[in-house]
PDB file of N, CA and C in Angstrom:
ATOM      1  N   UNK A   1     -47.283 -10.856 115.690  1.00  0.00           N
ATOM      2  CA  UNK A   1     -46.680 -11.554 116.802  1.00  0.00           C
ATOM      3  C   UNK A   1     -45.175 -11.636 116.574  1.00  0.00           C
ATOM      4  N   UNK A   2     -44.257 -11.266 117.474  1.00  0.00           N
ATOM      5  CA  UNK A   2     -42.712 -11.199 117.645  1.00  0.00           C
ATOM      6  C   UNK A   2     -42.297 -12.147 117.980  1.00  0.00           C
ATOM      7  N   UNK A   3     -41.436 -12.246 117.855  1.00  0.00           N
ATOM      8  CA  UNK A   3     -40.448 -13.550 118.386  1.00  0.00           C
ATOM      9  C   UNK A   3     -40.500 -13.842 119.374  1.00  0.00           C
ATOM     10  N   UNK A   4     -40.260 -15.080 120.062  1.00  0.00           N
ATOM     11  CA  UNK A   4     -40.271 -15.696 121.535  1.00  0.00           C
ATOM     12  C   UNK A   4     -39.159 -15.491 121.951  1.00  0.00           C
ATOM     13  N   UNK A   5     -37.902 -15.619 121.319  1.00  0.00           N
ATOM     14  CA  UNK A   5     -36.722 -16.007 122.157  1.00  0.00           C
ATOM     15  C   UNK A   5     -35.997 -14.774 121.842  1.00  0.00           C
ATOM     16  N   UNK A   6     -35.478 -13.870 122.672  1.00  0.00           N
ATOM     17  CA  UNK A   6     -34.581 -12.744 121.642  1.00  0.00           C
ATOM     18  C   UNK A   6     -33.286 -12.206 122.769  1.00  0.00           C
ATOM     19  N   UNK A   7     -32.422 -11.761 121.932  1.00  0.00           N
ATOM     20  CA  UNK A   7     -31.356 -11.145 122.633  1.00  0.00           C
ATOM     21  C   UNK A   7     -31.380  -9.878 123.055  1.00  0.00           C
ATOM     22  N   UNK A   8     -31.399  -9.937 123.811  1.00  0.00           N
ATOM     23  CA  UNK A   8     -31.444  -8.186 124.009  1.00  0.00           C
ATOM     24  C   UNK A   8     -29.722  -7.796 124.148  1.00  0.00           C
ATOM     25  N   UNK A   9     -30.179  -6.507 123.624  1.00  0.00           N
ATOM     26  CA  UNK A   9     -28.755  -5.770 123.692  1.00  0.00           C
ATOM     27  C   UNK A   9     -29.243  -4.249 124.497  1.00  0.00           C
ATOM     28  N   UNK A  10     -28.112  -4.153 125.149  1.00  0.00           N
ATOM     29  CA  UNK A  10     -29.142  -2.542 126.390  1.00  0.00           C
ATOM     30  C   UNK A  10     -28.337  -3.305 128.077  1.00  0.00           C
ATOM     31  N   UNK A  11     -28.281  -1.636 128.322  1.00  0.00           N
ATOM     32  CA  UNK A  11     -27.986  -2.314 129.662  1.00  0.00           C
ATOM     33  C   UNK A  11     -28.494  -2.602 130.706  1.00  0.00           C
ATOM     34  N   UNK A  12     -28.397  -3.799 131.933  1.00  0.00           N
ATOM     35  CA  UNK A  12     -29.192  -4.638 132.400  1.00  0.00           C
ATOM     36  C   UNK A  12     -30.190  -3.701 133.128  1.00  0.00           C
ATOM     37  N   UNK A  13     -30.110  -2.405 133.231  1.00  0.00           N
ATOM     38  CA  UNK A  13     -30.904  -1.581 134.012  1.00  0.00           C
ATOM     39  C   UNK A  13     -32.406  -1.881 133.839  1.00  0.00           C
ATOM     40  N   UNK A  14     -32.199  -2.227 132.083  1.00  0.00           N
ATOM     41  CA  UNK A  14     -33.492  -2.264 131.082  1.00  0.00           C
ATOM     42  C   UNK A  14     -34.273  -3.685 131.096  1.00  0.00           C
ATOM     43  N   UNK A  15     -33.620  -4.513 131.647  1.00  0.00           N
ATOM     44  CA  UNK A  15     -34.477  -5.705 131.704  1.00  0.00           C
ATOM     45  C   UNK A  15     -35.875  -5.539 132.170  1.00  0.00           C
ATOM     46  N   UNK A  16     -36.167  -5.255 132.717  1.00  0.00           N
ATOM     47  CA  UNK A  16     -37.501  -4.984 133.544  1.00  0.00           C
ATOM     48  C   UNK A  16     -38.444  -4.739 132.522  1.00  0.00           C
ATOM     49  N   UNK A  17     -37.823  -4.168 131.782  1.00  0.00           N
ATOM     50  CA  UNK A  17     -38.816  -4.292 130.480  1.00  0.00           C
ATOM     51  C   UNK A  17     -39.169  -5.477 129.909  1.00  0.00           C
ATOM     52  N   UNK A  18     -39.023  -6.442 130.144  1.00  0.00           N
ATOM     53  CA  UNK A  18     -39.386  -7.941 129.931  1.00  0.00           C
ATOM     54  C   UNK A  18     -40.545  -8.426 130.828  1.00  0.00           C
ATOM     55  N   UNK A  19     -40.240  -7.473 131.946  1.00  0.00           N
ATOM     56  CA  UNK A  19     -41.883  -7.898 133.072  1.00  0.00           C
ATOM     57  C   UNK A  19     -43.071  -8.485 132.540  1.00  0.00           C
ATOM     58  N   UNK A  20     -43.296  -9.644 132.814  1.00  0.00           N
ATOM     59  CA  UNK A  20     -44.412 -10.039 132.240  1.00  0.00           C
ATOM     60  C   UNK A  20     -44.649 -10.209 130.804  1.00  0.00           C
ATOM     61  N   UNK A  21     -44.256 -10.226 130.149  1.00  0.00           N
ATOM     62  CA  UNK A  21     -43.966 -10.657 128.715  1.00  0.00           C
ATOM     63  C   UNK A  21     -44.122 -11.838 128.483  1.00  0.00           C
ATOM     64  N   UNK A  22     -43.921 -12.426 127.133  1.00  0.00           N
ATOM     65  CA  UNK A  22     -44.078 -14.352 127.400  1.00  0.00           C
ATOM     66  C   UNK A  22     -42.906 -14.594 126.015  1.00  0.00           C
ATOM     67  N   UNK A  23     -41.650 -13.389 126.365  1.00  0.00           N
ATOM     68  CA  UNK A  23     -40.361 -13.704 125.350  1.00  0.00           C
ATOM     69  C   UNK A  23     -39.359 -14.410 126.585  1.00  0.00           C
ATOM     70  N   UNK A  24     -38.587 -15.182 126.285  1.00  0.00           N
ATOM     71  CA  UNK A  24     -37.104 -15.729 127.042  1.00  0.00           C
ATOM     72  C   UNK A  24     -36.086 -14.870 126.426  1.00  0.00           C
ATOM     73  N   UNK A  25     -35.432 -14.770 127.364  1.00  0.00           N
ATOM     74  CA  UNK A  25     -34.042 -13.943 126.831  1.00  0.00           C
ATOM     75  C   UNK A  25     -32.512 -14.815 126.825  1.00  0.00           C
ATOM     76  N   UNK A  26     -32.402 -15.275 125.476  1.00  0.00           N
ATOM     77  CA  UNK A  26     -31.198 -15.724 125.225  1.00  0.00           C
ATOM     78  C   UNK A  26     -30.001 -15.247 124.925  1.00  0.00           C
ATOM     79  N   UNK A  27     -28.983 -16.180 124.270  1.00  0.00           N
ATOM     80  CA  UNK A  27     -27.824 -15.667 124.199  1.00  0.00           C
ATOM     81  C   UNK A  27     -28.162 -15.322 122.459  1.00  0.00           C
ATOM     82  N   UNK A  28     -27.077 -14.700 121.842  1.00  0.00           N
ATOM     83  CA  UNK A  28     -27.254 -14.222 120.416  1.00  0.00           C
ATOM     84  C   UNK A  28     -27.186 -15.447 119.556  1.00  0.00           C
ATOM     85  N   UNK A  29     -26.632 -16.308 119.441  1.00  0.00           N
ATOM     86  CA  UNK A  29     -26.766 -17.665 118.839  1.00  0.00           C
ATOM     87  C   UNK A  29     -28.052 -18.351 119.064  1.00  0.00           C
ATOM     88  N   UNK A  30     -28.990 -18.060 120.012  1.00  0.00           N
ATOM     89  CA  UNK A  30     -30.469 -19.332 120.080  1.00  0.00           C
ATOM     90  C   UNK A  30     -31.214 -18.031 119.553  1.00  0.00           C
ATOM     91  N   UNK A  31     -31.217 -16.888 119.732  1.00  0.00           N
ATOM     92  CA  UNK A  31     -32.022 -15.966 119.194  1.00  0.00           C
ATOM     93  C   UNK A  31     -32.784 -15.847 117.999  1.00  0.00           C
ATOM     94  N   UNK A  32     -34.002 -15.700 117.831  1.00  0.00           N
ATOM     95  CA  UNK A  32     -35.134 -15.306 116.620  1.00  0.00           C
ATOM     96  C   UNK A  32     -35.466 -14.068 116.499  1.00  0.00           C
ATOM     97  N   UNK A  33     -35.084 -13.439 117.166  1.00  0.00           N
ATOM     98  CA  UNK A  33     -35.115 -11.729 117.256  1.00  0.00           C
ATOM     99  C   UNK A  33     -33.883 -11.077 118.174  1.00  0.00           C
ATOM    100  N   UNK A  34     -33.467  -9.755 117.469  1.00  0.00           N
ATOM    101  CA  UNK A  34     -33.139  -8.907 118.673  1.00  0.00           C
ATOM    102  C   UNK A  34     -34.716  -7.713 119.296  1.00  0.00           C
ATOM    103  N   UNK A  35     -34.349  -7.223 120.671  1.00  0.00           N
ATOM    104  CA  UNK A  35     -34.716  -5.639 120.999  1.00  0.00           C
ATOM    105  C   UNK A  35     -33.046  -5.370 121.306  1.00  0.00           C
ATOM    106  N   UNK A  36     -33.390  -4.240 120.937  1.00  0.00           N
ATOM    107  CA  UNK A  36     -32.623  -2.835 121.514  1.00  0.00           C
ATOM    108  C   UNK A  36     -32.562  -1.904 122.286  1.00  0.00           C
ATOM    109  N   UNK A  37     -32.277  -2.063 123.512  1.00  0.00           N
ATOM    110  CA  UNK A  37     -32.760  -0.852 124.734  1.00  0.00           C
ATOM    111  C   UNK A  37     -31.543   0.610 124.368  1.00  0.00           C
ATOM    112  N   UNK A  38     -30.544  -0.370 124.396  1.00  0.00           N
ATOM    113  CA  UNK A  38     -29.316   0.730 124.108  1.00  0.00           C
ATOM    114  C   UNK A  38     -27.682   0.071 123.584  1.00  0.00           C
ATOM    115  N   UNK A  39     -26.890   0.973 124.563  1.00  0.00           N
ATOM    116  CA  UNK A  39     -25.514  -0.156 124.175  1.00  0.00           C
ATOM    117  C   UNK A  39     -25.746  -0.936 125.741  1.00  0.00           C
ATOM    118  N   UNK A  40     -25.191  -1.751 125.839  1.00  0.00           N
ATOM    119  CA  UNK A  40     -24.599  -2.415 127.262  1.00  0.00           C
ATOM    120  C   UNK A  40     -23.937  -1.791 127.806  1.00  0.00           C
ATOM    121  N   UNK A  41     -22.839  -0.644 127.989  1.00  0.00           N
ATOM    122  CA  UNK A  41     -22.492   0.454 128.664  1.00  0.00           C
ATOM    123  C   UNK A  41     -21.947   1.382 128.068  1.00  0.00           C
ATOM    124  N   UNK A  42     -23.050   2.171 127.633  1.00  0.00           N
ATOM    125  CA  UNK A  42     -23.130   3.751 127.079  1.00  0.00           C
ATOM    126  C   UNK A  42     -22.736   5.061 127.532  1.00  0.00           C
ATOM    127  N   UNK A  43     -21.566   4.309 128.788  1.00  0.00           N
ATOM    128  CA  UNK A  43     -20.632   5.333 129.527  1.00  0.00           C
ATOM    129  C   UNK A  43     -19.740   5.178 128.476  1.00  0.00           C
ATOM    130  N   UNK A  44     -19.104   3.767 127.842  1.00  0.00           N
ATOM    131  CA  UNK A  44     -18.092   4.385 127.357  1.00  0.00           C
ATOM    132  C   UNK A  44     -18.140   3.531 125.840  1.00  0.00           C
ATOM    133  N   UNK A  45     -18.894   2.695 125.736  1.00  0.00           N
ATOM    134  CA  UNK A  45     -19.139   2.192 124.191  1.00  0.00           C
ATOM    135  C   UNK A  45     -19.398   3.242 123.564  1.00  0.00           C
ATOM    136  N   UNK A  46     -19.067   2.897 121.983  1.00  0.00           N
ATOM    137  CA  UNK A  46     -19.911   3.830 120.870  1.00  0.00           C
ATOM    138  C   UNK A  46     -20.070   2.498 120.013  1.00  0.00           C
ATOM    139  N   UNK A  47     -21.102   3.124 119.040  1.00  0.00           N
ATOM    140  CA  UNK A  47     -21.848   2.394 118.243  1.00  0.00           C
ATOM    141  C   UNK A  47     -20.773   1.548 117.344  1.00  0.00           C
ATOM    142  N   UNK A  48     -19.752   2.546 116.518  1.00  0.00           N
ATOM    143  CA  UNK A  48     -18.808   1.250 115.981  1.00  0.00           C
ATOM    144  C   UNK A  48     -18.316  -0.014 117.031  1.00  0.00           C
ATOM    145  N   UNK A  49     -18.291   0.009 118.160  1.00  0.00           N
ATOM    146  CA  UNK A  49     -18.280  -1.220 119.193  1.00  0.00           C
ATOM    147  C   UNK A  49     -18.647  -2.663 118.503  1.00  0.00           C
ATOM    148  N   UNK A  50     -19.891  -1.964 117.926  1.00  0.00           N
ATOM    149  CA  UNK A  50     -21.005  -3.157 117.428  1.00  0.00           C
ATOM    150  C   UNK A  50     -20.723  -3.797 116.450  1.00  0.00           C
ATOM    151  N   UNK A  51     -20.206  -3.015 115.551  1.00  0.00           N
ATOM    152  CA  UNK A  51     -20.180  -3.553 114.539  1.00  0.00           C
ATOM    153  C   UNK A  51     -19.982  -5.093 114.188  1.00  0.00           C
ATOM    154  N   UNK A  52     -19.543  -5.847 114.458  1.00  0.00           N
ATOM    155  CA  UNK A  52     -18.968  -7.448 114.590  1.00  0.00           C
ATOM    156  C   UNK A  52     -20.345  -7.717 114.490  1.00  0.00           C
ATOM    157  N   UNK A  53     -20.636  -7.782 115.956  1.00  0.00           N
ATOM    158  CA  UNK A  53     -22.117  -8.052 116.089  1.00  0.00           C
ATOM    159  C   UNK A  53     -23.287  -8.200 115.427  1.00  0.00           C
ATOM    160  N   UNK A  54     -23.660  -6.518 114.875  1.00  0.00           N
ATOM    161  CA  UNK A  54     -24.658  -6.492 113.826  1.00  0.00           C
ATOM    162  C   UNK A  54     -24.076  -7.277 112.671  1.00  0.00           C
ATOM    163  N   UNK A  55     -23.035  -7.250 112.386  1.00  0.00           N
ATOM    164  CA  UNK A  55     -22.927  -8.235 110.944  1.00  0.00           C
ATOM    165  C   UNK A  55     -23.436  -9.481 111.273  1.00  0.00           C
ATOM    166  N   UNK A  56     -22.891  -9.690 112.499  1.00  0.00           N
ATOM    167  CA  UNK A  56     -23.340 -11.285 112.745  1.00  0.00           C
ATOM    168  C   UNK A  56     -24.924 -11.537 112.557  1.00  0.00           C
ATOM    169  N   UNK A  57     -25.708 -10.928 113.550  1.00  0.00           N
ATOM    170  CA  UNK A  57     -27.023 -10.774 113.470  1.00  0.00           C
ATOM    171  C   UNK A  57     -27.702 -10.586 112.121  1.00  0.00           C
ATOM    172  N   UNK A  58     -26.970  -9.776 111.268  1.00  0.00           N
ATOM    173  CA  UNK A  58     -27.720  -9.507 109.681  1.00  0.00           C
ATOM    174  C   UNK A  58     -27.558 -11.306 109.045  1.00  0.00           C
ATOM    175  N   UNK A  59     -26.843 -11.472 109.638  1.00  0.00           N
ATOM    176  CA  UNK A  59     -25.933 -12.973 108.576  1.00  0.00           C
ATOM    177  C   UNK A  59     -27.340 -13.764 108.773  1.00  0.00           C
ATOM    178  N   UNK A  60     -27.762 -13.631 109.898  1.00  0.00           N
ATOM    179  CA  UNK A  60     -28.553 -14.429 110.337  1.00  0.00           C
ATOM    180  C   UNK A  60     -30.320 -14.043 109.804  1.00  0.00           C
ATOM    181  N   UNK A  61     -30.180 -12.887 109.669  1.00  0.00           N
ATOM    182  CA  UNK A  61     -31.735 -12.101 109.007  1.00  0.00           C
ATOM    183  C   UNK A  61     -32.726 -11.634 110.142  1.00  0.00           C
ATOM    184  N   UNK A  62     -31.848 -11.704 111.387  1.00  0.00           N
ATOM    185  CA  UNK A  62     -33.075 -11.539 112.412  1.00  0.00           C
ATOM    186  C   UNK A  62     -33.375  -9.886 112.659  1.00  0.00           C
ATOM    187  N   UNK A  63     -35.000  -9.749 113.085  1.00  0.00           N
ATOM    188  CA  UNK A  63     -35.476  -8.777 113.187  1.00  0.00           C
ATOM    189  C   UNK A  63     -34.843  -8.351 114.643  1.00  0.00           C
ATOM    190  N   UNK A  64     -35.005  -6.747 114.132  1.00  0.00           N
ATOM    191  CA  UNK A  64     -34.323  -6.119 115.412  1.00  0.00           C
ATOM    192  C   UNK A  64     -35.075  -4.568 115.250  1.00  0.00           C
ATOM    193  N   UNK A  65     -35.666  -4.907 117.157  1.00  0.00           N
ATOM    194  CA  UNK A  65     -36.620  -4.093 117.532  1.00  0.00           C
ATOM    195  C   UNK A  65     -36.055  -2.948 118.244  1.00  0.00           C
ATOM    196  N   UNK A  66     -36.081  -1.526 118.022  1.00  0.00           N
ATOM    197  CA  UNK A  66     -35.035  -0.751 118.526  1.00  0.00           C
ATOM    198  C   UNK A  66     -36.371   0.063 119.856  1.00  0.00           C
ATOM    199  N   UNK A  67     -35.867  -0.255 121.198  1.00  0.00           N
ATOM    200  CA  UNK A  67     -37.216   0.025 121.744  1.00  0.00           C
ATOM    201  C   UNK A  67     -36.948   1.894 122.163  1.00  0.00           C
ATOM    202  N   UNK A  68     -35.858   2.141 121.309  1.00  0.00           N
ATOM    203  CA  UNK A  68     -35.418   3.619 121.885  1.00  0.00           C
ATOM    204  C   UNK A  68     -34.864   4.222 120.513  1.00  0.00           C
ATOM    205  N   UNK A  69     -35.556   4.993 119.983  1.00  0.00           N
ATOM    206  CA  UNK A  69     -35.231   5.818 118.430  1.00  0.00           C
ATOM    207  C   UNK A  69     -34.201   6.602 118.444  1.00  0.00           C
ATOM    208  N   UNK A  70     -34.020   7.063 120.111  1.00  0.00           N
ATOM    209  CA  UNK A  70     -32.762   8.209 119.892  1.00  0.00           C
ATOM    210  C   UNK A  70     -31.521   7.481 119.282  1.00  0.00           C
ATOM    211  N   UNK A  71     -30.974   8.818 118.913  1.00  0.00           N
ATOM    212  CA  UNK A  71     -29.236   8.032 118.344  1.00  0.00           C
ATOM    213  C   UNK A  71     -28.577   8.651 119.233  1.00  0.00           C
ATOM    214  N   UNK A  72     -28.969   9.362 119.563  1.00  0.00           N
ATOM    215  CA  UNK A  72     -27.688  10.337 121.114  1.00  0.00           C
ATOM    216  C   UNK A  72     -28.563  11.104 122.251  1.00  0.00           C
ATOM    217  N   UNK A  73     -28.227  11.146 123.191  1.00  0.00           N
ATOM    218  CA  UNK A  73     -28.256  12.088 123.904  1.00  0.00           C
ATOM    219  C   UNK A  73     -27.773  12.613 125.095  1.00  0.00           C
ATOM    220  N   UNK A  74     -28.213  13.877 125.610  1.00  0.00           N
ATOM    221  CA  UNK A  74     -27.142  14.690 126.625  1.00  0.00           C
ATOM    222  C   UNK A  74     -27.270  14.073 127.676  1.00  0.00           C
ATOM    223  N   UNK A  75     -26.607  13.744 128.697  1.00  0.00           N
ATOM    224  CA  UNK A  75     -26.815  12.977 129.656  1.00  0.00           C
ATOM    225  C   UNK A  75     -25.593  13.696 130.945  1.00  0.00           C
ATOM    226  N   UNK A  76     -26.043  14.707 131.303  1.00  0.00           N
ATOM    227  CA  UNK A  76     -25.590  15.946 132.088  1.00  0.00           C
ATOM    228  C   UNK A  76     -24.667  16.586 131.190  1.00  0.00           C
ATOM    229  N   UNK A  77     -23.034  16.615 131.212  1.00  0.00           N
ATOM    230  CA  UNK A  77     -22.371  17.334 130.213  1.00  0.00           C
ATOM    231  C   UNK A  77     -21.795  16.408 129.036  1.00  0.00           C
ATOM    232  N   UNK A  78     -21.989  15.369 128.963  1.00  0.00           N
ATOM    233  CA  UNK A  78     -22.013  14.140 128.219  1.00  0.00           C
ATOM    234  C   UNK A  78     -22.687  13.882 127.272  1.00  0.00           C
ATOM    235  N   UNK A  79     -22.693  13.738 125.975  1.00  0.00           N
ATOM    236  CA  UNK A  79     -23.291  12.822 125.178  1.00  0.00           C
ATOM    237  C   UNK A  79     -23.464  11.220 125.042  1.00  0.00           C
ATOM    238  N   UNK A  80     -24.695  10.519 125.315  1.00  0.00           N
ATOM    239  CA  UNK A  80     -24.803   9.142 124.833  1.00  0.00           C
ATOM    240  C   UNK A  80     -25.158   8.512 124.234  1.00  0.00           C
ATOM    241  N   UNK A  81     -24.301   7.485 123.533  1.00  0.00           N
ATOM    242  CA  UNK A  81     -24.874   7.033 122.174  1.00  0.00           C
ATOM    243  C   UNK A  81     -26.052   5.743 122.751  1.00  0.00           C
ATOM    244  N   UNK A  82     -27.316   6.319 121.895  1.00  0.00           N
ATOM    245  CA  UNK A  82     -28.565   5.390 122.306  1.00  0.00           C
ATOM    246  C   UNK A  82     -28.787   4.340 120.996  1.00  0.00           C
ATOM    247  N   UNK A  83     -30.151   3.515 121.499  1.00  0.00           N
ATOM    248  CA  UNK A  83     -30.390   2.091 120.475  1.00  0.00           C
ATOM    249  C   UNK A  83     -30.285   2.949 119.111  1.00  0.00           C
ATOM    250  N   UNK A  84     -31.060   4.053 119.025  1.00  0.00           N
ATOM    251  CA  UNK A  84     -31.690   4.215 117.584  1.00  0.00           C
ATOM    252  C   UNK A  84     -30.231   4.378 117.001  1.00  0.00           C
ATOM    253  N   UNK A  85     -29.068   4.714 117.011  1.00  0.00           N
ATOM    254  CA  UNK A  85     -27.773   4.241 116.258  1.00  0.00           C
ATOM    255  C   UNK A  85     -27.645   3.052 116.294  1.00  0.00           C
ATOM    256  N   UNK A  86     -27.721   2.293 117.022  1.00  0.00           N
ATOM    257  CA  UNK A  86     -27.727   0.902 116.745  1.00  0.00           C
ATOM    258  C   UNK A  86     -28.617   0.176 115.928  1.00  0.00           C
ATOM    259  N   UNK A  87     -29.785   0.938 115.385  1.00  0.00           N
ATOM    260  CA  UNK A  87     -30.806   0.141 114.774  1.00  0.00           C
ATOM    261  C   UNK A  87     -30.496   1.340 113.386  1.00  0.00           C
ATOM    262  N   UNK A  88     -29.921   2.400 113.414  1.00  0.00           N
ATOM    263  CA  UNK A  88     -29.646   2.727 112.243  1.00  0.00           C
ATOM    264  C   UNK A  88     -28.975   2.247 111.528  1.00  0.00           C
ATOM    265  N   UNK A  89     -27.641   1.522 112.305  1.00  0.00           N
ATOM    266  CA  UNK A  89     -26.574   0.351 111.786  1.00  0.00           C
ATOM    267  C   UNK A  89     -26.904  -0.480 111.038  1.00  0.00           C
ATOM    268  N   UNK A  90     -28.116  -1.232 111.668  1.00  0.00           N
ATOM    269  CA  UNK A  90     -27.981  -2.557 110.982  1.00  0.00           C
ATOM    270  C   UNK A  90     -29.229  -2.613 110.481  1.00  0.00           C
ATOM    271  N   UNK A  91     -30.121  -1.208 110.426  1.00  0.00           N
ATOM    272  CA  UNK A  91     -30.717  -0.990 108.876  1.00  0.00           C
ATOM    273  C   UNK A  91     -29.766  -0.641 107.817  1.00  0.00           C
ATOM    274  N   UNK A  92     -28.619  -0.249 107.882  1.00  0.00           N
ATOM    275  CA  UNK A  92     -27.912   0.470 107.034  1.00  0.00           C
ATOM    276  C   UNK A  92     -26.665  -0.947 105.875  1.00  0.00           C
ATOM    277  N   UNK A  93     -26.781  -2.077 107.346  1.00  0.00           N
ATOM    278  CA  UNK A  93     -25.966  -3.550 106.848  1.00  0.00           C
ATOM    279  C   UNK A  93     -27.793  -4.206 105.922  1.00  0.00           C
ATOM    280  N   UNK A  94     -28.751  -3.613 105.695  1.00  0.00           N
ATOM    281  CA  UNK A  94     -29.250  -4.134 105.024  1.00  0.00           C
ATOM    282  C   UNK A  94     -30.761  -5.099 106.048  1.00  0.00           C
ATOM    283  N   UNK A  95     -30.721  -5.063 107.387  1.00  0.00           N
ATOM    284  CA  UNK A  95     -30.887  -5.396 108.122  1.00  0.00           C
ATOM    285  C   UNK A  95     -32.466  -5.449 108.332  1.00  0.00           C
ATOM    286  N   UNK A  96     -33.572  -5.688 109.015  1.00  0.00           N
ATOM    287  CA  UNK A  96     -35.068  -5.431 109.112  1.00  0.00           C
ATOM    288  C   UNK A  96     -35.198  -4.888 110.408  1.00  0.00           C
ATOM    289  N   UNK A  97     -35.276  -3.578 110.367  1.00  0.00           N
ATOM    290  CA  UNK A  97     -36.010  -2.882 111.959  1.00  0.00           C
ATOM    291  C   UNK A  97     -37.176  -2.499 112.067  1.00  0.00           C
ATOM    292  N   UNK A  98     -37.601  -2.472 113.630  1.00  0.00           N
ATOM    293  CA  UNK A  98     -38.695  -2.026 113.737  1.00  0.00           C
ATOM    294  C   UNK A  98     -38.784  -1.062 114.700  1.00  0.00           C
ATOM    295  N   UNK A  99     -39.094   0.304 114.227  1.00  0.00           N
ATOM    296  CA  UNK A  99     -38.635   1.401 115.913  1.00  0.00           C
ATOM    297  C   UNK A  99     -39.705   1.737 116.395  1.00  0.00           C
ATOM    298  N   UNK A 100     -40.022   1.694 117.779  1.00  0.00           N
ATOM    299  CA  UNK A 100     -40.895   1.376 118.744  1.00  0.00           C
ATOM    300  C   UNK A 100     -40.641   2.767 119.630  1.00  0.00           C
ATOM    301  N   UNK A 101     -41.511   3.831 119.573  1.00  0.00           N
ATOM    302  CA  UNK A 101     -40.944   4.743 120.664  1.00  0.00           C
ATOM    303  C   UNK A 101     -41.515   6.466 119.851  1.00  0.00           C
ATOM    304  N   UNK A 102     -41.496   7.115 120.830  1.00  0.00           N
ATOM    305  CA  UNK A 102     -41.846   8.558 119.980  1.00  0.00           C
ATOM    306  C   UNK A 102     -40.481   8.931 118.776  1.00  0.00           C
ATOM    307  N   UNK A 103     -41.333   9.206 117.481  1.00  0.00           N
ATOM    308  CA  UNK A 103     -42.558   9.823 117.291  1.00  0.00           C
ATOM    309  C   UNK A 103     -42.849   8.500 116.658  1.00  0.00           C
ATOM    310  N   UNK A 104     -42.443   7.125 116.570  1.00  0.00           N
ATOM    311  CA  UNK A 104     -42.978   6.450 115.538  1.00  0.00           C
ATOM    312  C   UNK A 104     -44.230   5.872 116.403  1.00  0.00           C
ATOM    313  N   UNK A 105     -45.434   5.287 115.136  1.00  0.00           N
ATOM    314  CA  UNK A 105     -46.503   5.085 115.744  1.00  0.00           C
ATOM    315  C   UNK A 105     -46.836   3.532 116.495  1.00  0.00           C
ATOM    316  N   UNK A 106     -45.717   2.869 116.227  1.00  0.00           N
ATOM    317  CA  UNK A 106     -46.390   1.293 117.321  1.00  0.00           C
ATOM    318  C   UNK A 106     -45.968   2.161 119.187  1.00  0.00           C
ATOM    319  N   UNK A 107     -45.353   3.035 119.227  1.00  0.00           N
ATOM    320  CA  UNK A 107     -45.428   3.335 120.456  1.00  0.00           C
ATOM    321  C   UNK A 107     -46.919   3.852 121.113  1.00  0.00           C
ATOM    322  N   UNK A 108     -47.853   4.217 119.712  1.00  0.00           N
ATOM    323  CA  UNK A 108     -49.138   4.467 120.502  1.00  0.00           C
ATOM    324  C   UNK A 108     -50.085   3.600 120.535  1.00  0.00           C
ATOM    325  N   UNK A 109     -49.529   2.581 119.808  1.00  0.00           N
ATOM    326  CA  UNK A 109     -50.273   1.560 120.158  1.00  0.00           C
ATOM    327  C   UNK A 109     -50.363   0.294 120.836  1.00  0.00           C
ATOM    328  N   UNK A 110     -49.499   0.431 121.676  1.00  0.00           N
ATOM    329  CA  UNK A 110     -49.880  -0.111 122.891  1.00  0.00           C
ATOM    330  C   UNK A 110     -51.104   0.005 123.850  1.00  0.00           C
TER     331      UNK A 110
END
């Protein structure tokens, strides 16, 4: 069982992914968990953006669920930086992830 209250980080496109769920979505300070959809705008963020952030979040020990493994991709002639850099980050600050999505296996078990 995951956390109730969590921050999401991703942009708002991705909320919907909360449909029916029984998590609240707070601000990063009331938070017991992160997910990770992506950046908040992956037109023009990159992952060092974050950095502040994930430190903050590690300070704190909270789990962070990356619901998207990619670290990039093409997005017409564009590259975009996706969650799974962001959850590589702050496995890398020492951090606890959990990646949710092909090929890892909690995506088939749903």
């Amino acid at each position: 069982e995951g956390p109730r209250k969590v921050f999401h980080i991703g942009a708002d496109r991705d909320l919907t992914l909360y449909d029916g769920l029984d998590v609240e979505l707070v601000e990063e300070f009331e938070a017991a968990g992160v997910v990770c959809t992506g950046l908040f705008d992956d037109e023009v963020e990159k992952p060092e953006d974050y950095t502040d952030l994930l430190r903050r979040l590690r300070a704190r020990n909270l789990p962070f669920i990356c619901a998207n493994p990619d670290i990039m991709v093409e997005r017409g002639e564009r590259i975009i930086w996706c969650a799974g850099a962001l959850a590589r980050d702050y496995a890398q600050l020492g951090g606890r992830t959990l990646i949710a999505g092909k090929p890892y296996a909690p995506i088939y078990e749903v």
